[in-house]
C-alpha atoms as a PDB file:
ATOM      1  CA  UNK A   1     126.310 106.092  57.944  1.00  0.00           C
ATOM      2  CA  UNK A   2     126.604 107.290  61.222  1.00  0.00           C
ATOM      3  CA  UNK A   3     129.573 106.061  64.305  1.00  0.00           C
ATOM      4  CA  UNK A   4     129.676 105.883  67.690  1.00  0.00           C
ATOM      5  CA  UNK A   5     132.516 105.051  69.647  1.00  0.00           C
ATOM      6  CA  UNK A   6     132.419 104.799  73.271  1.00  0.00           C
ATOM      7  CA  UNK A   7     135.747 105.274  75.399  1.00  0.00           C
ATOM      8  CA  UNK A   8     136.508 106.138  79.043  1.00  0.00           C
ATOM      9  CA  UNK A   9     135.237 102.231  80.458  1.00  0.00           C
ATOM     10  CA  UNK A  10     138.329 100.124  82.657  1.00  0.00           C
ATOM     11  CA  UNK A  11     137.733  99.052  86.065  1.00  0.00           C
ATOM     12  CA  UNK A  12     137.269 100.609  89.098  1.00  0.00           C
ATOM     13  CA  UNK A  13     137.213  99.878  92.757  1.00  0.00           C
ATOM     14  CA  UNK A  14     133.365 100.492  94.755  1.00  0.00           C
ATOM     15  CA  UNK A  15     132.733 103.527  95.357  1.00  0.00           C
ATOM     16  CA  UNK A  16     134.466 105.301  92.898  1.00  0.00           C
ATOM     17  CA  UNK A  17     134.200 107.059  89.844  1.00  0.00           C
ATOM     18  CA  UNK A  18     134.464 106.360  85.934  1.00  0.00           C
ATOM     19  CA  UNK A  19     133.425 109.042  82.822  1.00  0.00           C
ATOM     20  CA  UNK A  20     132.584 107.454  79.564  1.00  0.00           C
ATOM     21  CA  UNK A  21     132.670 109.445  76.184  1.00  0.00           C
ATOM     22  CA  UNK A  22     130.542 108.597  73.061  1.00  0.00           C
ATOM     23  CA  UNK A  23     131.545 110.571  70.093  1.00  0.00           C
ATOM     24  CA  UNK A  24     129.241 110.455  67.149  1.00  0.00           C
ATOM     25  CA  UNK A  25     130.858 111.108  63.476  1.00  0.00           C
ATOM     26  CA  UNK A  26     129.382 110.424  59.893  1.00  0.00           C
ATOM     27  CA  UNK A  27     125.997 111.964  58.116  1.00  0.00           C
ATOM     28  CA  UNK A  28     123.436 113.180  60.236  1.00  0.00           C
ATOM     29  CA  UNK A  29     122.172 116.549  60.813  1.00  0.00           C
ATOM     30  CA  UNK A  30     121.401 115.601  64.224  1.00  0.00           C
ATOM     31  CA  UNK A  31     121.199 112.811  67.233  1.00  0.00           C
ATOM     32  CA  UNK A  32     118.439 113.319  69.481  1.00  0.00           C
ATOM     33  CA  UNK A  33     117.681 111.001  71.749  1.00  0.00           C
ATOM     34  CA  UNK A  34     121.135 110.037  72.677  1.00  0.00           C
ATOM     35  CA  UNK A  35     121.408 107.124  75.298  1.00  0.00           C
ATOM     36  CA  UNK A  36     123.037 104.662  77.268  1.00  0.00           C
ATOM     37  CA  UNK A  37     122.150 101.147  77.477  1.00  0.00           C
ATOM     38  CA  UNK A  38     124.240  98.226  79.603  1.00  0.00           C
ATOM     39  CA  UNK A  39     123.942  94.669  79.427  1.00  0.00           C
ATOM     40  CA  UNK A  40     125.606  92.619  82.197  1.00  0.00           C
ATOM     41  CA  UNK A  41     126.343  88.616  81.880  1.00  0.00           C
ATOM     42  CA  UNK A  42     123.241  86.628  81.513  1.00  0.00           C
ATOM     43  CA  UNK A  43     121.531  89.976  81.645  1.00  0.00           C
ATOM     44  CA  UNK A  44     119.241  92.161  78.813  1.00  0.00           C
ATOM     45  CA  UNK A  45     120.270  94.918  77.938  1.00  0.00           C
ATOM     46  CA  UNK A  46     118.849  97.746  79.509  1.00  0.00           C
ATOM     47  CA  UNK A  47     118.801 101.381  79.418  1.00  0.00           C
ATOM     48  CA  UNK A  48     120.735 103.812  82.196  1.00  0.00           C
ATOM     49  CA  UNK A  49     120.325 107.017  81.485  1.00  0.00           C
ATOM     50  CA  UNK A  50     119.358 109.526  78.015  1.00  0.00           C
ATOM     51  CA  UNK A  51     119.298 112.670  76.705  1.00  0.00           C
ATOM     52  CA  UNK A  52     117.869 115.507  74.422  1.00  0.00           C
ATOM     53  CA  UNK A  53     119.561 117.218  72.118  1.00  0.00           C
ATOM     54  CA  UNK A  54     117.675 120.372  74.449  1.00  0.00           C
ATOM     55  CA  UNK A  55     118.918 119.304  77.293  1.00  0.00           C
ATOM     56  CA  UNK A  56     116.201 117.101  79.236  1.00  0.00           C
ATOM     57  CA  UNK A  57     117.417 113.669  80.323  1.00  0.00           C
ATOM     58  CA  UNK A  58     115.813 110.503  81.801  1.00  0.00           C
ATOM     59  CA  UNK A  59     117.385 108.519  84.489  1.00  0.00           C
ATOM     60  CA  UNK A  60     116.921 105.061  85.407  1.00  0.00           C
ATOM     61  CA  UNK A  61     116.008 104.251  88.673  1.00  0.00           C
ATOM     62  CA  UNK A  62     119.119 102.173  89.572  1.00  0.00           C
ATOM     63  CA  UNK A  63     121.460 105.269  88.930  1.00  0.00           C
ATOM     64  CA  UNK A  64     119.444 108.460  89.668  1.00  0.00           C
ATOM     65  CA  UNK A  65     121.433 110.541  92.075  1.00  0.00           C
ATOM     66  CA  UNK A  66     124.816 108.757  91.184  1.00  0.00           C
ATOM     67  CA  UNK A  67     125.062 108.851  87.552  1.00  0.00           C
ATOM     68  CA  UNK A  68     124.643 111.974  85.627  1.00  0.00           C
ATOM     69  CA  UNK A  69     123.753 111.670  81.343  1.00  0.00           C
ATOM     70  CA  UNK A  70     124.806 115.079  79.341  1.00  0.00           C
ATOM     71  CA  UNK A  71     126.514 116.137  76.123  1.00  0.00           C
ATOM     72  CA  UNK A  72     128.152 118.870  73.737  1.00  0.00           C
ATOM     73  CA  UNK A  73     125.903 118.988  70.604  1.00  0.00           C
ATOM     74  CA  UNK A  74     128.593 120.896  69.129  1.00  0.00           C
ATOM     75  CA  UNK A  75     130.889 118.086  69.627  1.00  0.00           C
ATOM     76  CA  UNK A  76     128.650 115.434  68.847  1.00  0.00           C
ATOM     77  CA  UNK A  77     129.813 113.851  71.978  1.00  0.00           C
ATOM     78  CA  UNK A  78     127.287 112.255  74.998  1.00  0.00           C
ATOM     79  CA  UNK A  79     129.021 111.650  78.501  1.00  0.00           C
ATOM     80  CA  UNK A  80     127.856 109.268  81.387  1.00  0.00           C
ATOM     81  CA  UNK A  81     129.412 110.299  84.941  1.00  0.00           C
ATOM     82  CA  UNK A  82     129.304 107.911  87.402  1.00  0.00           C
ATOM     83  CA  UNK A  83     129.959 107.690  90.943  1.00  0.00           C
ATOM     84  CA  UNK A  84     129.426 106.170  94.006  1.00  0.00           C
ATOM     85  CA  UNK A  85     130.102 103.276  91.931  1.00  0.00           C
ATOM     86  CA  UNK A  86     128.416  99.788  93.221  1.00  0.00           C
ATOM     87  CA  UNK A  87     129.543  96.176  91.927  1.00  0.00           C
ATOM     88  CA  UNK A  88     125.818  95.806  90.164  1.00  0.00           C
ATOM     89  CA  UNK A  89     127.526  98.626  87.412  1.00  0.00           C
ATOM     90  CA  UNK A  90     129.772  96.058  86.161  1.00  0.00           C
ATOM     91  CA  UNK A  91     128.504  95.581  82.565  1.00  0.00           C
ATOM     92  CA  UNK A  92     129.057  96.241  78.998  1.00  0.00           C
ATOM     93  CA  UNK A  93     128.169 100.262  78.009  1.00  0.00           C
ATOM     94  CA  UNK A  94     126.370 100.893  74.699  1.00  0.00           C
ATOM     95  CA  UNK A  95     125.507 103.934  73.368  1.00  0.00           C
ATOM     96  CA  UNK A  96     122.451 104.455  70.960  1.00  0.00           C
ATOM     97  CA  UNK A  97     121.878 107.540  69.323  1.00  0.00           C
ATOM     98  CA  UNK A  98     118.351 108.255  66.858  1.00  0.00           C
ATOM     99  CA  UNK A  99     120.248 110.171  64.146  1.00  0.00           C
ATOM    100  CA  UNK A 100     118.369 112.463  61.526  1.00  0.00           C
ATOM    101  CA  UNK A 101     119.195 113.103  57.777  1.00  0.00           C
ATOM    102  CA  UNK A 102     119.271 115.686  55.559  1.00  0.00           C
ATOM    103  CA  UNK A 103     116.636 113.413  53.416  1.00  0.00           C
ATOM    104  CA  UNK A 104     114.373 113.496  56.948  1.00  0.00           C
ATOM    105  CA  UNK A 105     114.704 110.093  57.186  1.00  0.00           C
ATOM    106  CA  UNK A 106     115.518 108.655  61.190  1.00  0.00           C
ATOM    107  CA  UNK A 107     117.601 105.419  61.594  1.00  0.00           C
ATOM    108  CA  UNK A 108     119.140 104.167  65.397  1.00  0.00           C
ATOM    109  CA  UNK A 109     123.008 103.532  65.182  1.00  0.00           C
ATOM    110  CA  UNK A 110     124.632 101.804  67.926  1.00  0.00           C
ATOM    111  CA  UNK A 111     128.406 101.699  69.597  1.00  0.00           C
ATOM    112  CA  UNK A 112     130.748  98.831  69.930  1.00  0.00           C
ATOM    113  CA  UNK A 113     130.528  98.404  73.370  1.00  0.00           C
ATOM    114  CA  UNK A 114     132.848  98.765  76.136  1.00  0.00           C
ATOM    115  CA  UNK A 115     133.171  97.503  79.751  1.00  0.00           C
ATOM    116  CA  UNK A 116     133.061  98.682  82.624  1.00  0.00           C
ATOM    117  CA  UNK A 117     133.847  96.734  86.027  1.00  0.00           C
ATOM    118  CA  UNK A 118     133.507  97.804  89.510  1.00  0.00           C
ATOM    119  CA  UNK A 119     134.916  95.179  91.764  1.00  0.00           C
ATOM    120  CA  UNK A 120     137.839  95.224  94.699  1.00  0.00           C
END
């Protein structure tokens, strides 16, 4: 079994600037792609932003040049910087990550969830 937890979401006025965390623990020999999805009210979810366990990432169009995807592989950990933060942000952060076993089987695992609001 594999965990995600996501931390660093609260609220935040436009314009400014919030860094979420998503640590990964459990079995796995390793997470590649990691990524963030959000889902706002009445919304799909969607994705924002991912990343390779080499380094590459993929932004969506919505956030390129304001957020910014990366991670520590040694920490397991995936980050999602954002700025210039706009009141279409406000949503509910996932994070996904494909994780790899020993057994070289692949399974998705996904966070709780956790929200972020950008609002005055």
């Amino acid at each position: 079994q594999v965990h995600l937890v996501e931390s660093g979401g609260g609220s935040v006025q436009p314009g400014g600037s919030l860094r979420l965390s998503c640590a990964a623990t459990g079995n796995f020999v390793s997470l590649n792609p990691m990524i963030w999805y959000r889902q706002a009210p009445g919304s799909q979810r969607g994705q924002v932003a991912g990343i390779m366990s080499g380094g590459s990432t993929n932004d969506g169009d919505s956030v390129k040049g304001r957020f910014t995807v990366s991670r520590d592989n040694a920490r397991n950990t995936m980050y999602l910087q954002m700025d210039s933060m706009k009141p279409g942000d406000t949503a509910v952060y996932y994070c996904m990550a494909c994780a790899f076993r020993e057994s070289g089987s692949v399974a998705e695992f996904w966070g709780q969830g956790i929200q972020v609001t950008a609002s005055s």
